[in-house]
N, C-alpha and C. Protein backbone atom coordinates (compact mmCIF):
# COMPACT_ATOMS: atom_id res chain seq x y z
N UNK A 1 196.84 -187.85 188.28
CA UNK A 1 195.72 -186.91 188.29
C UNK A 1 195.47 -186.46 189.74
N UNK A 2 195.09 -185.22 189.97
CA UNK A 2 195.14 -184.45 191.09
C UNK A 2 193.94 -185.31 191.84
N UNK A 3 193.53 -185.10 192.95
CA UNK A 3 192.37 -185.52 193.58
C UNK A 3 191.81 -184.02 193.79
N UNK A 4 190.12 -184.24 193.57
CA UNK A 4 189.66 -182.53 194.37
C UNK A 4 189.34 -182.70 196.00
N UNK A 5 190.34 -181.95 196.29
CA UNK A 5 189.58 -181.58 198.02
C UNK A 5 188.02 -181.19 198.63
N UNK A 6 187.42 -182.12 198.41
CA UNK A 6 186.35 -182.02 199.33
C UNK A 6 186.07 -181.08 200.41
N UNK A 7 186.84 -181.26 201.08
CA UNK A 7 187.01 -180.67 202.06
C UNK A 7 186.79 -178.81 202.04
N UNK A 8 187.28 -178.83 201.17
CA UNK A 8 187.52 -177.02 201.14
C UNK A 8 186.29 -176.61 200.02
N UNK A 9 185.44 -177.17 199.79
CA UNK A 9 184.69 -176.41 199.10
C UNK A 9 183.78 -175.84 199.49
N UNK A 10 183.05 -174.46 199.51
CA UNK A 10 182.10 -173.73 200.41
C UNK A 10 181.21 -173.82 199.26
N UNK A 11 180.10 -174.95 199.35
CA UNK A 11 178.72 -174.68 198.41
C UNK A 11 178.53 -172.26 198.66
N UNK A 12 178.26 -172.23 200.07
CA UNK A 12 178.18 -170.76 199.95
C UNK A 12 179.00 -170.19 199.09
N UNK A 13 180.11 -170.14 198.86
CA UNK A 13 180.97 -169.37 198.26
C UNK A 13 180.61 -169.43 197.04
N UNK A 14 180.67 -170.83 196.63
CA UNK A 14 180.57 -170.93 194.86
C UNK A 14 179.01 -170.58 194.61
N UNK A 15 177.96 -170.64 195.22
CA UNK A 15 177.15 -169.88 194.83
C UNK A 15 176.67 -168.39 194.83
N UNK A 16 177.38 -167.96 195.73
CA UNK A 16 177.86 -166.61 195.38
C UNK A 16 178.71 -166.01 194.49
N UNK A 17 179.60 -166.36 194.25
CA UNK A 17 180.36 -166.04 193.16
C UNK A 17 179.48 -167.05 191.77
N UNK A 18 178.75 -167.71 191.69
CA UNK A 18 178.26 -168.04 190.14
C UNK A 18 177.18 -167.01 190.10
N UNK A 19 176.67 -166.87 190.85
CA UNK A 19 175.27 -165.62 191.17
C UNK A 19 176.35 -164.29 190.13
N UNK A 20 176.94 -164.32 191.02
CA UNK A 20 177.42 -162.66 190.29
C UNK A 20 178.04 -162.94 189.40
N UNK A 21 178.92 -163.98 188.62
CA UNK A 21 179.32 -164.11 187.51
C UNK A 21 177.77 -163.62 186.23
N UNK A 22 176.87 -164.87 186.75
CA UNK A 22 175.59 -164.72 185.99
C UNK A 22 174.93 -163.67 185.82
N UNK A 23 175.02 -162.47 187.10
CA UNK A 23 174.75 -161.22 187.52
C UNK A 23 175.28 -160.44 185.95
N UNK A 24 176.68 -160.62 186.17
CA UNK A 24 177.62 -159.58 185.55
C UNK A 24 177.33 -159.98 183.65
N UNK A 25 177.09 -161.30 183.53
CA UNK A 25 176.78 -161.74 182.30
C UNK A 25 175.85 -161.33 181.70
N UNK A 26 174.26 -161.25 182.33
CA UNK A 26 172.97 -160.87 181.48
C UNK A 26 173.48 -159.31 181.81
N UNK A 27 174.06 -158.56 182.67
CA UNK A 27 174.13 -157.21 182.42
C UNK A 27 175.21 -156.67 181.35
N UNK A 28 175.89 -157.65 180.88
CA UNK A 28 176.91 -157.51 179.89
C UNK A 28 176.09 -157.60 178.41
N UNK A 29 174.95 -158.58 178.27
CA UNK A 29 174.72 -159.20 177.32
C UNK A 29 172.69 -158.33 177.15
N UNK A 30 172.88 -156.80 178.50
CA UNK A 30 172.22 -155.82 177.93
C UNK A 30 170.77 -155.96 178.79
N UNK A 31 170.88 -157.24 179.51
CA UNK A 31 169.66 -157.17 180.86
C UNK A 31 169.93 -155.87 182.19
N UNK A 32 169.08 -155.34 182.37
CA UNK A 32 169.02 -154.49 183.28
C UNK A 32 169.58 -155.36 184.87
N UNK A 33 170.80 -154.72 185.35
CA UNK A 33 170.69 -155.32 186.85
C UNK A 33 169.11 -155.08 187.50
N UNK A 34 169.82 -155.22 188.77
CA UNK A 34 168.33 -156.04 189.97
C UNK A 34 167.93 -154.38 190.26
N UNK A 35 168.85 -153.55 190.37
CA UNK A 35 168.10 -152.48 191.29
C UNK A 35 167.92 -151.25 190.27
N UNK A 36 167.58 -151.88 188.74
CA UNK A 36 167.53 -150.66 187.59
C UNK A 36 165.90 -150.99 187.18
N UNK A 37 165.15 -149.98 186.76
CA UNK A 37 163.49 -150.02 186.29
C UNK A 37 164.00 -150.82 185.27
N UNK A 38 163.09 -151.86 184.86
CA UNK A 38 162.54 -152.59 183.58
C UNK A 38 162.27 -151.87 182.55
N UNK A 39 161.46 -150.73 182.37
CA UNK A 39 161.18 -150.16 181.41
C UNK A 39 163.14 -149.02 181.22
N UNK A 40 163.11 -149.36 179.55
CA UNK A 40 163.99 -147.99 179.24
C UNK A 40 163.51 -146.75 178.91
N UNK A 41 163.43 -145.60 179.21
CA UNK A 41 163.03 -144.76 178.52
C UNK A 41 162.89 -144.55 177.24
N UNK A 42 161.83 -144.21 176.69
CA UNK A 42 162.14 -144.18 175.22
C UNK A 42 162.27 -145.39 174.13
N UNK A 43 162.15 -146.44 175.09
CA UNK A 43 162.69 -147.52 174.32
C UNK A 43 161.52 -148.34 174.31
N UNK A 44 161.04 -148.44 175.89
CA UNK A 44 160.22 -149.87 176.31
C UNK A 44 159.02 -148.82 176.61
N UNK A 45 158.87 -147.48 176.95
CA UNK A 45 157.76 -146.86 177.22
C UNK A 45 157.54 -146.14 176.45
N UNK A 46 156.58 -145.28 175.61
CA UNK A 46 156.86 -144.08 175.00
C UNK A 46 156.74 -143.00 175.70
C-alpha cells in the first residue's frame, strides 16, 4: 500500500479547489452563483 506524502499537500490548494468544486455543484443543482441577484425574475418576485 502506497504511503500519502505529507509533505506535498497544500491545505490552500485543496481548499480552493473543494470551494469551487462545491461552487460549481449548488450552481449545477440550480443555486444562483455568488455574483447573481437572489431573486429570479418572475419566479421569486412578481
Amino acid at each position: 500500500m502506497q504511503r500519502l506524502e505529507y509533505a506535498h499537500w497544500d491545505p490552500e490548494t485543496f481548499h480552493a479547489n473543494a470551494a469551487a468544486d462545491i461552487r460549481a455543484l449548488l450552481i449545477r443543482c440550480g443555486f444562483p452563483p455568488n455574483d447573481a441577484p437572489l431573486e429570479r425574475p418572475g419566479v421569486d418576485s412578481p
